[in-house]
Protein backbone atom coordinates (compact mmCIF):
# COMPACT_ATOMS: atom_id res chain seq x y z
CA UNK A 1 -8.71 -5.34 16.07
CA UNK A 2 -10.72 -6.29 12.96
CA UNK A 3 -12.52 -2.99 13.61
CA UNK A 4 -9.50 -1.30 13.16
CA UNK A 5 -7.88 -2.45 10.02
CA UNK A 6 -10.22 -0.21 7.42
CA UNK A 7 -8.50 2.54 9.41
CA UNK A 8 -5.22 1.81 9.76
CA UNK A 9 -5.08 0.38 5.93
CA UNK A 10 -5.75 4.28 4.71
CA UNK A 11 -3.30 5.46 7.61
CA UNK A 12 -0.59 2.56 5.59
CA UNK A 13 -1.16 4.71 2.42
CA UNK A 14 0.41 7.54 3.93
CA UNK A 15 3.61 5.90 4.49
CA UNK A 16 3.63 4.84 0.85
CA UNK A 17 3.46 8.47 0.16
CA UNK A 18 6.68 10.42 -0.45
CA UNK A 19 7.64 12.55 2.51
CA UNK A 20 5.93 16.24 2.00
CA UNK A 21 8.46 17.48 0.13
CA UNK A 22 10.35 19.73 2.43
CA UNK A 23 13.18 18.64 3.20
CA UNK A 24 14.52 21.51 5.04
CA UNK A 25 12.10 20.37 7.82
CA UNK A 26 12.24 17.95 10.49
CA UNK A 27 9.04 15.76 9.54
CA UNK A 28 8.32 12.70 12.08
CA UNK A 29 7.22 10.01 10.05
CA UNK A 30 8.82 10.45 6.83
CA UNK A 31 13.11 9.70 7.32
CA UNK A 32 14.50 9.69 4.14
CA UNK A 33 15.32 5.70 4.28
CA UNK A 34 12.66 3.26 5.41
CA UNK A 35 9.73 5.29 5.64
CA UNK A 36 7.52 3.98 2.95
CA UNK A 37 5.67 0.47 2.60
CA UNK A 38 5.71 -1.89 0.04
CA UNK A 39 3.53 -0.99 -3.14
CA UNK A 40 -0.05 -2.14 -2.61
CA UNK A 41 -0.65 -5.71 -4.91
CA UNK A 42 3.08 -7.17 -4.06
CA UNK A 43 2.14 -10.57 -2.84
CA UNK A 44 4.32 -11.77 -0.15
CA UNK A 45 5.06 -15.74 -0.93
CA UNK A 46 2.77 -18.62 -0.46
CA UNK A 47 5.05 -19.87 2.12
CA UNK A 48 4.82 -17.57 5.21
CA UNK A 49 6.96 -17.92 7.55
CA UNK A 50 5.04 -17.51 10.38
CA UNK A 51 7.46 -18.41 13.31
CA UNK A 52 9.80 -15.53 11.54
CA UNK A 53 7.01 -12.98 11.45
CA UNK A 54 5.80 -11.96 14.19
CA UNK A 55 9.55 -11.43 15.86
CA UNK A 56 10.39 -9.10 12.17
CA UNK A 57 7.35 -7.17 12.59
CA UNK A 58 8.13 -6.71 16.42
CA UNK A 59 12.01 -5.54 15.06
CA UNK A 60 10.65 -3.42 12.31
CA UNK A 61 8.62 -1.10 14.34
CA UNK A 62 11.48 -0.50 16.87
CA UNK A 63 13.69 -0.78 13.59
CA UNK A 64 11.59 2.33 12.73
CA UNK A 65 11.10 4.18 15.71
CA UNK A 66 15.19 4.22 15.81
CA UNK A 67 15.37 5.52 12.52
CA UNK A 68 13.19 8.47 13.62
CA UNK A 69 15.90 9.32 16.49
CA UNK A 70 18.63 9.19 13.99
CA UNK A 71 16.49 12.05 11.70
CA UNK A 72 15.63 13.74 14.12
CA UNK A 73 19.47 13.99 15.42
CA UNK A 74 21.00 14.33 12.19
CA UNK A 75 18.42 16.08 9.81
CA UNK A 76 15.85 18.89 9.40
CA UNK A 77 17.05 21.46 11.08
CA UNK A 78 19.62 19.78 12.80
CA UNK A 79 21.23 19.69 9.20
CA UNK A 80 20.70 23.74 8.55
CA UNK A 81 22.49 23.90 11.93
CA UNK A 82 25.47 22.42 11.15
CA UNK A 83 25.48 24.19 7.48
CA UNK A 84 24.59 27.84 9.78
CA UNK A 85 27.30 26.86 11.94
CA UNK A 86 30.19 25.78 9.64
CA UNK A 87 29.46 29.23 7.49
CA UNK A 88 27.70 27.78 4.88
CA UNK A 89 25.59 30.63 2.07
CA UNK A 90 21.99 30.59 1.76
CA UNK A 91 22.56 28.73 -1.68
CA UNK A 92 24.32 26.06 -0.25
CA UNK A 93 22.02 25.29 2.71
CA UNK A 94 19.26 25.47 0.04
CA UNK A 95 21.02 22.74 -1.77
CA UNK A 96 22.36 20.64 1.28
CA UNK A 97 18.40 20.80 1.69
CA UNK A 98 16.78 19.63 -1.64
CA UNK A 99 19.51 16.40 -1.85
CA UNK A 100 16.95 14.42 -0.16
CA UNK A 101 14.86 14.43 -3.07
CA UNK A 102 16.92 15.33 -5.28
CA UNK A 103 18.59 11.70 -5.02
CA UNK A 104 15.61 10.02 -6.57
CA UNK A 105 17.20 10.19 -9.51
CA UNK A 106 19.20 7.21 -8.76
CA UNK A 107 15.72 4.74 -8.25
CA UNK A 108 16.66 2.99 -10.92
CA UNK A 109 20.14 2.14 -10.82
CA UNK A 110 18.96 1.37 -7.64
CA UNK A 111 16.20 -1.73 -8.65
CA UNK A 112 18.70 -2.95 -10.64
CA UNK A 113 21.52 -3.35 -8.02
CA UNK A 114 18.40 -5.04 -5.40
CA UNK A 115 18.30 -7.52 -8.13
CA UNK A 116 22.05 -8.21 -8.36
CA UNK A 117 22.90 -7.92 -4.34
CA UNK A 118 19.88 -9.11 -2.87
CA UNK A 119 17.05 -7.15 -0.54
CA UNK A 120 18.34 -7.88 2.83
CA UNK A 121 22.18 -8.18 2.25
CA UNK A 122 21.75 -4.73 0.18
CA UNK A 123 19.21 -2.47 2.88
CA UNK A 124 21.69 -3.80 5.86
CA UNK A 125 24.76 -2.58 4.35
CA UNK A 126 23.36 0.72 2.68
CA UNK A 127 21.29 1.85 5.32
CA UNK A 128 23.90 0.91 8.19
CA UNK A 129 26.49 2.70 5.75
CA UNK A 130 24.13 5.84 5.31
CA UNK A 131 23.99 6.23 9.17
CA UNK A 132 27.14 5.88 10.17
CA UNK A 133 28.78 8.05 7.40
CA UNK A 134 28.09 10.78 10.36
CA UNK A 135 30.49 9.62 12.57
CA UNK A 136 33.14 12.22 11.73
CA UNK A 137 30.97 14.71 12.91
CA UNK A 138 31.42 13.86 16.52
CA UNK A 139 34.84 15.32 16.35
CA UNK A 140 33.88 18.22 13.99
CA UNK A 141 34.13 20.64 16.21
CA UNK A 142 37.24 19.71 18.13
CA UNK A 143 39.80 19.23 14.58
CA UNK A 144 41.96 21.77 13.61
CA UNK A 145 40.49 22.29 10.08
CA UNK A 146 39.75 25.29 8.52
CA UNK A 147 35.90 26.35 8.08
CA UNK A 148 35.82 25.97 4.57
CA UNK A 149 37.47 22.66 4.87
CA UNK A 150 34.76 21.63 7.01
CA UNK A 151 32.42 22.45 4.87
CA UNK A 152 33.20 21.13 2.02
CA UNK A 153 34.01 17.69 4.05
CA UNK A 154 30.36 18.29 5.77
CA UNK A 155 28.96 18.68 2.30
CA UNK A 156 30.27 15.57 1.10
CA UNK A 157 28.67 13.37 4.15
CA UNK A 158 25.34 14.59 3.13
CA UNK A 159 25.28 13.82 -0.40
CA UNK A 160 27.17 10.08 0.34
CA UNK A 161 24.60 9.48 3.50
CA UNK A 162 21.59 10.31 0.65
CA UNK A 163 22.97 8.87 -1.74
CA UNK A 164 23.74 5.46 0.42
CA UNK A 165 19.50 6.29 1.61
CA UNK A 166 17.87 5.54 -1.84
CA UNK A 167 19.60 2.63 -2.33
CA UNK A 168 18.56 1.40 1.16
CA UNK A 169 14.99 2.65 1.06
CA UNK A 170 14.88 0.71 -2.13
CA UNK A 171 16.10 -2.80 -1.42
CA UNK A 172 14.47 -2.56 1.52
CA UNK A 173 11.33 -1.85 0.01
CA UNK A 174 11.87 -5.20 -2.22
CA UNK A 175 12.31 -6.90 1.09
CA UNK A 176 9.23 -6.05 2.99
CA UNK A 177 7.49 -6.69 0.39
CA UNK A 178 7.85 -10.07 0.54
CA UNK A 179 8.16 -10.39 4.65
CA UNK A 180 4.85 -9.00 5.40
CA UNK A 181 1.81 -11.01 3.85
CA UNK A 182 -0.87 -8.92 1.43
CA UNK A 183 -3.52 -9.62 4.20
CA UNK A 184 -2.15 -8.02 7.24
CA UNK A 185 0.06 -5.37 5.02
CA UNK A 186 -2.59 -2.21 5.35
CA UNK A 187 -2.56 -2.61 9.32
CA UNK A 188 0.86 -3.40 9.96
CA UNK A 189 2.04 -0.52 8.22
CA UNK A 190 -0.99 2.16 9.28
CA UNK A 191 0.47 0.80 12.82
CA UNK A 192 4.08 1.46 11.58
CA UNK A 193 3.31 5.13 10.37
CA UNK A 194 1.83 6.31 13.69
CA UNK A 195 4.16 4.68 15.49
CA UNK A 196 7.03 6.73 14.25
CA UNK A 197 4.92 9.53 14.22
CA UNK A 198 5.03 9.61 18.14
CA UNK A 199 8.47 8.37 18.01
CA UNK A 200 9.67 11.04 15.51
CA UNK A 201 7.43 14.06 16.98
CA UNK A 202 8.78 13.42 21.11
CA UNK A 203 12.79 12.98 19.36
CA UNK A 204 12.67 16.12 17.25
CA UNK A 205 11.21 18.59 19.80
CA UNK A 206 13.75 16.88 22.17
CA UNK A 207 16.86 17.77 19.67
CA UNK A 208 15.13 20.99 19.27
CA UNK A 209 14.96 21.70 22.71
CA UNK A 210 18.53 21.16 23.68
CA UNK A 211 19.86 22.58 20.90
CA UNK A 212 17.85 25.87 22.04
CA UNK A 213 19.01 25.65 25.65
CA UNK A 214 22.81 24.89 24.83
CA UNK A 215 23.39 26.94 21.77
CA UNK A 216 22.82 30.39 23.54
CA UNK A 217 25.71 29.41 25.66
CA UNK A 218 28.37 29.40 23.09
CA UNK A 219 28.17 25.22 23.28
CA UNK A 220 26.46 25.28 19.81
CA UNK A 221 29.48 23.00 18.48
CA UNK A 222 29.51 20.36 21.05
CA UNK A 223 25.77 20.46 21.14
CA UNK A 224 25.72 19.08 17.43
CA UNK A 225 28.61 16.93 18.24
CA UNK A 226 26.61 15.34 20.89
CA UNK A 227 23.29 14.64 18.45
CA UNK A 228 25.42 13.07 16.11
CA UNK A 229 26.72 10.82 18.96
CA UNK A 230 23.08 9.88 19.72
CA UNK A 231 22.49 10.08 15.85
CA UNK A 232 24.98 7.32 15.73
CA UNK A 233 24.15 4.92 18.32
CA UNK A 234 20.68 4.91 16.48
CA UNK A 235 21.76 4.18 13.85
CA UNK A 236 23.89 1.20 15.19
CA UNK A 237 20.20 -0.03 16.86
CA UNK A 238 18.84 0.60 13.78
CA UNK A 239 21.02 -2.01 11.64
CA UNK A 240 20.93 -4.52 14.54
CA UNK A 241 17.12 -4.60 14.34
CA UNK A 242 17.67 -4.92 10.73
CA UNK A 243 20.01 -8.23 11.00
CA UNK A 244 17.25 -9.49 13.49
CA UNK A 245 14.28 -9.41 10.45
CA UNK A 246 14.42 -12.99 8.49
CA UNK A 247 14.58 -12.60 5.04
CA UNK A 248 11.69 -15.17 3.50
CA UNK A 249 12.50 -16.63 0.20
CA UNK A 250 11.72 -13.77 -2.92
CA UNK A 251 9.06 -14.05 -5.68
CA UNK A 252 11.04 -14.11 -8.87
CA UNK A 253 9.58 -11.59 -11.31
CA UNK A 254 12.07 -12.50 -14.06
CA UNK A 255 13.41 -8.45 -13.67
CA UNK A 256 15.89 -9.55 -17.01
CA UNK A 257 12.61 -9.52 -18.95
CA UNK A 258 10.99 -6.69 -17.30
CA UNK A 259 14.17 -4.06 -17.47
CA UNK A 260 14.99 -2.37 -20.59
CA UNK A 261 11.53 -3.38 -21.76
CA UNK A 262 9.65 -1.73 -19.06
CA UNK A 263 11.45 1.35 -18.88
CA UNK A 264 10.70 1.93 -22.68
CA UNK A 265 6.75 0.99 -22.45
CA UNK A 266 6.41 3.37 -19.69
CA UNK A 267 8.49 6.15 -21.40
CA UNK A 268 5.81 5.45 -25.11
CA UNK A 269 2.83 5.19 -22.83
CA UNK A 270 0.46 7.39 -23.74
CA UNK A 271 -1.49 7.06 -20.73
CA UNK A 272 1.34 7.32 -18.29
CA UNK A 273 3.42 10.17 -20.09
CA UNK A 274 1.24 12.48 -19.08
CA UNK A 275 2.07 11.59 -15.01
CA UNK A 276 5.48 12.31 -16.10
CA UNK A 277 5.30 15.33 -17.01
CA UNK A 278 2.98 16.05 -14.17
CA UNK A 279 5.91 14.80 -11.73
CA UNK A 280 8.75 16.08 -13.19
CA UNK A 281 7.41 20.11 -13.29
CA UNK A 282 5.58 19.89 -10.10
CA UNK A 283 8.79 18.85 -8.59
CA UNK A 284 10.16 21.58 -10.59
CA UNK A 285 7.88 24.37 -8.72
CA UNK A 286 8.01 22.68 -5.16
CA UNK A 287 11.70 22.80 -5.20
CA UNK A 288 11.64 26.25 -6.00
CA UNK A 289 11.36 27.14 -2.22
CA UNK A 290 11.52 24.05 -0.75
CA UNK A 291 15.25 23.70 0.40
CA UNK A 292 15.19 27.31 1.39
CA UNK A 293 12.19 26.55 4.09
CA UNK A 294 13.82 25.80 7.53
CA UNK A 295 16.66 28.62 6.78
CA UNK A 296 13.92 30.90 6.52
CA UNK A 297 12.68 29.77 9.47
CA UNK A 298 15.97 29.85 12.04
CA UNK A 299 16.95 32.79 10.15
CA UNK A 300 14.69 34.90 8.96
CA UNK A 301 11.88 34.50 11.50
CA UNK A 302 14.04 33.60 14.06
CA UNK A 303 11.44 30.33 15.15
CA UNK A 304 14.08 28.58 17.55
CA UNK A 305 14.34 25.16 16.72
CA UNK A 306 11.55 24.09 19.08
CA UNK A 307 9.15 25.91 16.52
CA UNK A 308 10.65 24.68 13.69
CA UNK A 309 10.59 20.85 15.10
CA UNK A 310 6.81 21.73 16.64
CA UNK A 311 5.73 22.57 12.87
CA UNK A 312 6.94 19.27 11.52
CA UNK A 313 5.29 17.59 14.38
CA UNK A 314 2.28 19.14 13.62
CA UNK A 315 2.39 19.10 10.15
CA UNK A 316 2.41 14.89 10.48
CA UNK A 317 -0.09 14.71 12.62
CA UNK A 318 -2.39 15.90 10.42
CA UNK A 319 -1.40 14.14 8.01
CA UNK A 320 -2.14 11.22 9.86
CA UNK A 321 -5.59 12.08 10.78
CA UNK A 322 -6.62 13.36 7.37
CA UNK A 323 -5.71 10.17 5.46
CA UNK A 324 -8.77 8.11 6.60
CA UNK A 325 -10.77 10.37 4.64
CA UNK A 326 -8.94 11.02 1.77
CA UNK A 327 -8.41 7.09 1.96
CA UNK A 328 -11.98 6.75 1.36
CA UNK A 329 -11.86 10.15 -1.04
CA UNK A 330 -9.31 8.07 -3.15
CA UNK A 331 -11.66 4.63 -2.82
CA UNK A 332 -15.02 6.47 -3.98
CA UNK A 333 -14.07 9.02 -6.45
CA UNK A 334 -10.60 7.80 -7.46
CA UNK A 335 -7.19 8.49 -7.34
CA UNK A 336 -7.22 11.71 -10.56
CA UNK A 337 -9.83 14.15 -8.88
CA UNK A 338 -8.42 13.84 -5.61
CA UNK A 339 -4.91 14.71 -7.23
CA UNK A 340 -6.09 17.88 -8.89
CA UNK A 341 -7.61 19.20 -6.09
CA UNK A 342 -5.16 18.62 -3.62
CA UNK A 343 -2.58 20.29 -6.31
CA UNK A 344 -4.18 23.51 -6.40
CA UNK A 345 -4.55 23.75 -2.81
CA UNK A 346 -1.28 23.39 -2.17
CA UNK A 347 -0.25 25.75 -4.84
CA UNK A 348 -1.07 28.30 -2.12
CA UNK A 349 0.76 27.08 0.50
CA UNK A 350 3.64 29.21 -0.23
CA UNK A 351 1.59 32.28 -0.40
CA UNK A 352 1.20 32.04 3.20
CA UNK A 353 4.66 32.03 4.01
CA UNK A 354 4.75 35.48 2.68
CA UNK A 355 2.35 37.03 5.28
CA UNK A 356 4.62 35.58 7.89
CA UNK A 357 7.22 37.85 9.87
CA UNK A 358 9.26 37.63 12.97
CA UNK A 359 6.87 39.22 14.64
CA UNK A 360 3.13 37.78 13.02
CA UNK A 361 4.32 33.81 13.20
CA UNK A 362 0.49 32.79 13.43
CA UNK A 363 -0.03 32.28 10.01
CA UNK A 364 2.53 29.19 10.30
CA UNK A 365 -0.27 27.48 12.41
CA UNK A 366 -2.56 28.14 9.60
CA UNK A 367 -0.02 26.75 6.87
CA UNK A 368 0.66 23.49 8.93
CA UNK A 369 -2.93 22.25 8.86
CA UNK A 370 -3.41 23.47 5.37
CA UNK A 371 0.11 21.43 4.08
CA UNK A 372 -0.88 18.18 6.57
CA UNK A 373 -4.43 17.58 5.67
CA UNK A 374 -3.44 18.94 1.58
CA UNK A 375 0.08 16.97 1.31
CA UNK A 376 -1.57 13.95 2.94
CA UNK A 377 -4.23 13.59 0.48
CA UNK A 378 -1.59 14.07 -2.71
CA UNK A 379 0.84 11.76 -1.23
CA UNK A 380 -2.14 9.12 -1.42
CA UNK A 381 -3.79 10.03 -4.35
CA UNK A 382 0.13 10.04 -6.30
CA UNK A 383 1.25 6.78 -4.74
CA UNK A 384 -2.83 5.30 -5.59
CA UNK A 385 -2.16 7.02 -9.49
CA UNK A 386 1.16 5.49 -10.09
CA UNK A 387 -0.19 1.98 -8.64
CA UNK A 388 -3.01 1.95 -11.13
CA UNK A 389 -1.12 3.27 -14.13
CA UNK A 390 1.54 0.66 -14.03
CA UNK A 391 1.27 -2.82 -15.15
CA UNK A 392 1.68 -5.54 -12.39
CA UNK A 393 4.72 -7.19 -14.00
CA UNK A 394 6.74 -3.99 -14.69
CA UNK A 395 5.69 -1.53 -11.71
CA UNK A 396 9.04 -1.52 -9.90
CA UNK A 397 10.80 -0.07 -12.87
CA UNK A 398 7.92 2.17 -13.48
CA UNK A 399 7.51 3.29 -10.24
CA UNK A 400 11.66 4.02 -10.46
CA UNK A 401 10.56 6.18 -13.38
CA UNK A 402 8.15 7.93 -11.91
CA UNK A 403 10.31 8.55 -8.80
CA UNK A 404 13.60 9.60 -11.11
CA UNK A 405 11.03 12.16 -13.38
CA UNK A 406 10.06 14.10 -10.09
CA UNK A 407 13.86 13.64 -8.52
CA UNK A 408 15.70 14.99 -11.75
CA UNK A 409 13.56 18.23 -11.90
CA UNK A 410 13.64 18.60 -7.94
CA UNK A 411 17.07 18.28 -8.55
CA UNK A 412 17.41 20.85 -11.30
CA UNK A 413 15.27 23.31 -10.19
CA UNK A 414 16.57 23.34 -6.87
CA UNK A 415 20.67 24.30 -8.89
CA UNK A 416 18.63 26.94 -10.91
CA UNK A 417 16.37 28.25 -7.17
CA UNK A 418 20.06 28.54 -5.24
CA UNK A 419 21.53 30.67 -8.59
CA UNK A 420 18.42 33.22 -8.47
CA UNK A 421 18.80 33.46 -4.76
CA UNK A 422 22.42 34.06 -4.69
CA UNK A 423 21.69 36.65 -7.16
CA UNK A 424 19.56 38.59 -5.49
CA UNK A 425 19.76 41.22 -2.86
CA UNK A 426 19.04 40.12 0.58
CA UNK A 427 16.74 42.80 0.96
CA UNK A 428 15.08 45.08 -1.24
CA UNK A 429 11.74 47.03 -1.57
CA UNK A 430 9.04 46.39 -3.99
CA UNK A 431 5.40 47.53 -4.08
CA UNK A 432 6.15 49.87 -1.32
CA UNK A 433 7.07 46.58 1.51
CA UNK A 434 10.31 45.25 1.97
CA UNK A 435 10.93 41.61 0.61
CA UNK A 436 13.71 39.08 1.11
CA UNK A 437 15.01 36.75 -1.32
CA UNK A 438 12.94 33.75 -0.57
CA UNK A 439 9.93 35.58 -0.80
CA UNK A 440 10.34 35.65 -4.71
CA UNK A 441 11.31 31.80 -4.55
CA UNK A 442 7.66 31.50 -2.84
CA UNK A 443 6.07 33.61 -5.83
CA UNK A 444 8.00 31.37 -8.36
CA UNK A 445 6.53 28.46 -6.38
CA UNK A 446 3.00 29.72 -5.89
CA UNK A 447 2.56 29.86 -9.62
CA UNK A 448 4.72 27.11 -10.61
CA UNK A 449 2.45 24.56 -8.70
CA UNK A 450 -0.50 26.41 -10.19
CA UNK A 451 1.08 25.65 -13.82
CA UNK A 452 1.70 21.74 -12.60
CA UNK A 453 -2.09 21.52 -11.46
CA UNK A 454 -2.96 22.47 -14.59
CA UNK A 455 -1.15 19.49 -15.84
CA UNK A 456 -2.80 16.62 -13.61
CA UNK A 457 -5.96 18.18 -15.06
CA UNK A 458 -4.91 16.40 -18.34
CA UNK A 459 -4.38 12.75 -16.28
CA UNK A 460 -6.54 9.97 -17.29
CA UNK A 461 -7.25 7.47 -15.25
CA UNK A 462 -10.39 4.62 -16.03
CA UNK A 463 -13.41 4.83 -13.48
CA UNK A 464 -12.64 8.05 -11.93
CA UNK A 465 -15.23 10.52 -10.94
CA UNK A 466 -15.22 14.16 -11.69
CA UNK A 467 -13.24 17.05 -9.45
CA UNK A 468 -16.56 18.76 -9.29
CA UNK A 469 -18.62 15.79 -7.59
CA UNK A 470 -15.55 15.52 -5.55
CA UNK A 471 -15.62 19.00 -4.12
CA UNK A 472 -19.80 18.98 -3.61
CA UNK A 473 -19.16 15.81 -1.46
CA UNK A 474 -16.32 17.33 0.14
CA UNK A 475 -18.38 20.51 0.94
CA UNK A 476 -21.17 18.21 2.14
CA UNK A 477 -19.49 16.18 4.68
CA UNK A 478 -16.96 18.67 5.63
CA UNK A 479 -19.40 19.23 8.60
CA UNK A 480 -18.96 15.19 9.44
CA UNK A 481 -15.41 15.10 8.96
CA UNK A 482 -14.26 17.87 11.23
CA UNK A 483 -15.07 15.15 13.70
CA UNK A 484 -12.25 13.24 13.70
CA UNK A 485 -12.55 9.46 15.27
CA UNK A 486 -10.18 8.23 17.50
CA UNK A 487 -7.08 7.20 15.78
CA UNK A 488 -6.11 3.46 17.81
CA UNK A 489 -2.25 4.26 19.44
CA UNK A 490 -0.50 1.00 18.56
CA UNK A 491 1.71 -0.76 21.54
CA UNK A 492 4.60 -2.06 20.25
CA UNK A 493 4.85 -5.00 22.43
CA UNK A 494 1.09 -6.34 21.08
CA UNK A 495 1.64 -5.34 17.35
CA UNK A 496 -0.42 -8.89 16.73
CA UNK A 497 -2.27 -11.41 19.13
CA UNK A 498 0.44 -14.18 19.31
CA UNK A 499 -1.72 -17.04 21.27
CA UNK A 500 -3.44 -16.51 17.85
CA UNK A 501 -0.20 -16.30 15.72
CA UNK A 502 1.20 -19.51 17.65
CA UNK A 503 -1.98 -21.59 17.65
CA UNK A 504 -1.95 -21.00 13.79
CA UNK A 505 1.73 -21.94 13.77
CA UNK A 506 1.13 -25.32 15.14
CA UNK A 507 -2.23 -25.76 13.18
CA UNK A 508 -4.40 -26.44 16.63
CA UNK A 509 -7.35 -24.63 15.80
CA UNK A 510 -8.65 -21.90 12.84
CA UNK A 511 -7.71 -18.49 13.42
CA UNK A 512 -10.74 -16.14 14.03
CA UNK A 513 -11.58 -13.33 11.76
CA UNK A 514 -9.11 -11.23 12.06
CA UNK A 515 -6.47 -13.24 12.30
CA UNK A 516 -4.83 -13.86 8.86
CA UNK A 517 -4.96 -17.29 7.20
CA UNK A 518 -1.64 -18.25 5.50
């Protein structure tokens, strides 16, 4: 076990990472609403509970592996089904799409109404709110409403249910951060993360498949009724498991002090207005495409929703085994270098979408390891950046800020990406091929996150190596690291050793090594 927790402490940092920002996609690992881990340096009280803990941590993983059903039921391409099969328009589906992220915006109404509520009282009733908002769709398809009625109605579900998610994700954030102690934080959650990995990856190629089977049969309708049933009764396990998780007394960070205040020293920061800007247009570029991603897929290439569920899967679980090594990337050179590189690799992600076609899908395999191993590393070195850059005492609020810069231009650009597309042809010829609509969202995106990289060239952060002594050590142990180690499969049921936890309790004997001392 002790072995272990180097690894699963840089597998942790992947679920503080924002979820690769497609939302189109069905990603295991990354649900909108409690998929992240509290920020690294948030002590957990003096007073540990530990008669409470080990039952919460035991709740919280199935807490999580639950929420993965209900994603994989309700979103990804589950969500572009029901927008395909209530009639909705490319722009809309491309909208329904980029609300995930697009909702950041509201991070910081959303610290401040954690502070007034409460963590627990606030991520119960949010999150349980968020997943039951789909109930109504279980008798979608069997009301006499008109198909633009149900549209619109469907439309408004999504943007309440994301909406209801940041709020959630955010109190409960707040809340783990003081159930889980500092010392055991890095393995619970690298534990956590690949334990909804599996969970997510075997639920969304199960939605895909049955949706595939059932939907050629004209039963497409009570096909998405029936996920949203099972969506549903997740979600209702979900909030259960949430009521089971004690609730240990908070830290008091005086937030009255810390509000206002904080906000306006991160927005004069000279040091941090430069990661601003760096979030808010590369936000900009990746939402130029992004919401458009899994219509292109069903549509377009025609993937079947097994594909399009087997690319998330894969997609996560390489994210999971790169971020050991760019853990250690982030450790050794720092968090900057490892965020400029990783930016302009990714800015050609999107190129390779446009040598796809319905009948040359290949170079999808190529783009998945490319966007798990490239996303994994920027998710780590972002979340490691905006750690580092703001001050102990104020980090929520800048952290909100940092989250609302890169949610308000996802948000806009994705508005401005839906006008262009409705505007153009379907189809038209250019340089003697024929192109499609989204393939000039993917140029605007290529070159967009190519302008953004340029911007995290101009990041500073103290102690940080150089990009180019990161890419000659990255060249010299590429060799090394295409041999990935074994990644330890966590058992639920064993998440800690409790003769250890319980002889601890009671104060019988010292706890070895790896055992946490409270």
């Amino acid at each position: 076990m002790a072995g272990d927790q180097p690894l699963f402490d840089r597998v942790a940092r992947v679920a503080l990472a924002p979820a690769v920002p497609q939302p189109g996609e069905s990603l295991p690992g990354s649900t909108p609403a409690l998929s992240a881990g509290p920020l690294p340096g948030t002590d957990a009280p003096a007073d540990k509970p530990w008669a409470h803990l080990r039952p919460s941590l035991r709740a919280s993983l199935f807490e999580g592996a639950s929420a993965e059903v209900f994603a994989a039921c309700a979103g990804g391409a589950v969500l572009t089904a029901w927008a395909l099969h209530l009639g909705a328009s490319p722009l809309v589906i491309g909208l329904l799409g980029a609300l995930p992220v697009a909702c950041n915006v509201l991070n910081l109404p959303a610290a401040w109404l954690t502070h007034i509520v409460g963590r627990k009282r606030l991520a119960v009733a949010a999150v349980g709110a968020s997943r039951f908002t789909y109930l109504p769709l279980i008798a979608f398809p069997f009301l006499p409403m008109a198909d633009a009625t149900r549209l619109r109605f469907f439309i408004a579900l999504v943007a309440v249910t994301c909406v209801l998610g940041v709020i959630g994700n955010n109190a409960w954030i707040a809340w783990m951060g003081d159930l889980v102690p500092a010392q055991i934080r890095g393995r619970f959650f690298g534990k956590r993360t690949v334990f909804l990995t599996l969970a997510g990856a075997s639920s969304s190629l199960a939605a895909g498949t049955v949706l595939d089977a059932l939907s050629p049969r004209g039963w497409k309708g009570e096909t998405l009724a029936g996920l949203a049933a099972v969506a549903c009764l997740a979600g209702l396990v979900s909030v259960w498991l949430l009521r089971c998780q004690h609730e240990p007394a908070a830290t008091r960070a005086k937030a009255e002090q810390h509000g206002w205040v904080a906000l306006a020293d991160c927005l004069r920061d000279r040091a941090v207005r430069p990661f601003l800007w760096y979030q808010f247009w590369w936000h900009v570029a990746v939402a130029s495409v992004a919401g458009f991603i899994s219509f292109h897929m069903l549509v377009n290439l025609k993937m079947g929703f097994v594909l399009v569920a087997a690319h998330g899967v894969a997609v996560a679980v390489v994210r999971i085994v790169a971020a050991p090594l760019w853990g250690r990337a982030v450790d050794r050179f720092g968090a900057r270098p490892v965020l400029v590189v990783c930016s302009f690799g990714v800015a050609a992600v999107p190129a390779i979408w446009l040598l796809t076609a319905p009948d040359r899908l290949w170079p999808i395999a190529l783009e998945a390891l490319i966007s798990g191993v490239l996303w994994g590393g920027h998710g780590i070195a972002s979340v490691d950046l905006s750690v580092a850059l703001a001050p102990r005492a104020a980090r929520p609020f800048y952290m909100a800020s940092f989250a609302t810069a890169g949610g308000l231009g996802f948000a806009l650009a994705s508005i401005l990406a839906g006008l262009l597309a409705s505007l153009l042809p379907a189809q038209f010829q250019l340089f003697g091929g024929e192109w499609l609509a989204i393939h000039v969202l993917l140029l605007i995106s290529t070159f967009g996150r190519a302008a953004a990289a340029l911007l995290a060239v101009r990041i500073q952060e103290g102690n940080a190596r150089g990009v180019p002594e990161l890419l000659r050590t990255i060249a010299g142990d590429l060799p090394r690291a295409i041999t990935v180690k074994r990644i330890p499969i966590p058992k639920p049921w064993a998440v800690f050793q409790p003769t250890s936890l319980r002889a601890l309790a009671r104060g019988r004997r010292r706890p070895p090594a790896s055992v946490p001392t409270p």
